[in-house]
Structure formats: C-alpha cells, structure tokens
C-alpha atoms as a PDB file:
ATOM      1  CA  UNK A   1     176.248 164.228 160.719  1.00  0.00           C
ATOM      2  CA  UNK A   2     173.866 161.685 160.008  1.00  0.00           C
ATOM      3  CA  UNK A   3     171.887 161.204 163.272  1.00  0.00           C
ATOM      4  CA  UNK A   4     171.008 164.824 163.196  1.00  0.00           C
ATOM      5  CA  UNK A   5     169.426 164.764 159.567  1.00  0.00           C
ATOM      6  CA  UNK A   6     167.234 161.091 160.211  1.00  0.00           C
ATOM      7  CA  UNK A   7     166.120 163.439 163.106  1.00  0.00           C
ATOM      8  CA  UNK A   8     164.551 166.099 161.093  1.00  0.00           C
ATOM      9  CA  UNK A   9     160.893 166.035 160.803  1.00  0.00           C
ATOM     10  CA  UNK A  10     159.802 165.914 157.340  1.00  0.00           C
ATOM     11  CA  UNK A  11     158.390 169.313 156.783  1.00  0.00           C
ATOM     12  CA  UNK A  12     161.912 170.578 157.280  1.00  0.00           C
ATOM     13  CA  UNK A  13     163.875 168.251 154.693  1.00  0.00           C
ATOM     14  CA  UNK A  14     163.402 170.625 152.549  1.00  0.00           C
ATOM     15  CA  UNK A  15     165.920 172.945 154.126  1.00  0.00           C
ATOM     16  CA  UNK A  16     168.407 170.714 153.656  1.00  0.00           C
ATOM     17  CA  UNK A  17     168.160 171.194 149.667  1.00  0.00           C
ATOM     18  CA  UNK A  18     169.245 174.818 149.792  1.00  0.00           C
ATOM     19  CA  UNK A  19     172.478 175.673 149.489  1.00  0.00           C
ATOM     20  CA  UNK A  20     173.211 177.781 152.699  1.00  0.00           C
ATOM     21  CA  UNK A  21     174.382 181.486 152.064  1.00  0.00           C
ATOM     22  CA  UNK A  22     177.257 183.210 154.170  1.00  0.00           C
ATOM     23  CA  UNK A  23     176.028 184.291 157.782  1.00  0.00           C
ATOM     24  CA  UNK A  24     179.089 185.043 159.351  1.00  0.00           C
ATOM     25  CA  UNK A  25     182.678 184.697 158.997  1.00  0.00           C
ATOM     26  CA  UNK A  26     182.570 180.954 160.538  1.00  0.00           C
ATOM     27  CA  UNK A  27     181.040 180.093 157.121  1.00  0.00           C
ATOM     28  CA  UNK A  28     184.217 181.276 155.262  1.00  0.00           C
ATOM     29  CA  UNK A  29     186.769 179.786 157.350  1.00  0.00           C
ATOM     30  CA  UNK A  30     184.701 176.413 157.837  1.00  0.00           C
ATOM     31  CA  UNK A  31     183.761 176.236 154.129  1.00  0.00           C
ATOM     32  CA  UNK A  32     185.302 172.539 153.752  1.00  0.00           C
ATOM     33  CA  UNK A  33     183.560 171.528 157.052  1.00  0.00           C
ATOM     34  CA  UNK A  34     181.874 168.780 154.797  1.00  0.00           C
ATOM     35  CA  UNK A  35     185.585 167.508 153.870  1.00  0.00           C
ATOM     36  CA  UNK A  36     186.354 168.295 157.828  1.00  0.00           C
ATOM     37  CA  UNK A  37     183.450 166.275 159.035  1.00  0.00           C
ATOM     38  CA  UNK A  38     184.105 163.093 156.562  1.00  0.00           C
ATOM     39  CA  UNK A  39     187.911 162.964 156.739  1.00  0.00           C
ATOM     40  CA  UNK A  40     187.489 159.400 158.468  1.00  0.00           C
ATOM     41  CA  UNK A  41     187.853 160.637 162.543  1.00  0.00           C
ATOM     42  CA  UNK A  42     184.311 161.187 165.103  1.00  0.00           C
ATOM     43  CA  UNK A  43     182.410 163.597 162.985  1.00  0.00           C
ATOM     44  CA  UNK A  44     181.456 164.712 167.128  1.00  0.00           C
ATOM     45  CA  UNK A  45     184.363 165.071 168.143  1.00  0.00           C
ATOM     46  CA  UNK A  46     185.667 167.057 164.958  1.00  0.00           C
ATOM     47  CA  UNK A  47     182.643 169.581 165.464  1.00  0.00           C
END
C-alpha cells in the first residue's frame, strides 16, 4: 500500500529492493497478495 512505503524513512528503502524470502506458511498461501492488494477494491480493507 502506498501510504505505508512514502512513510518509510530513507535509510530503510532499501529493504524494499529485496525480494522477501519465505517466513512462514502465510507467505505461500498469500504469494499473489500483490495481485490481491491491486485487484481494484480498498487495498485496507483487502488486508
């Protein structure tokens, strides 16, 4: 969501260039949140 990246401080832009591993079985299952989050509805209210 785009309000909670412009609120990263600068230093920590950086983390958003890795491409995040798999933590937990959330990140298999949600592996198309990107798709999820832009499919057009409230990207809050979808998450």
């Amino acid at each position: 969501v785009r309000r909670y990246v412009d609120a990263y401080r600068p230093e920590y832009l950086a983390t958003l260039l890795v491409r995040p591993g798999i933590t937990a079985t959330a990140s298999i299952e949600f592996k198309d949140e990107d798709e999820l989050l832009n499919s057009g509805g409230d990207p809050e209210q979808i998450y």
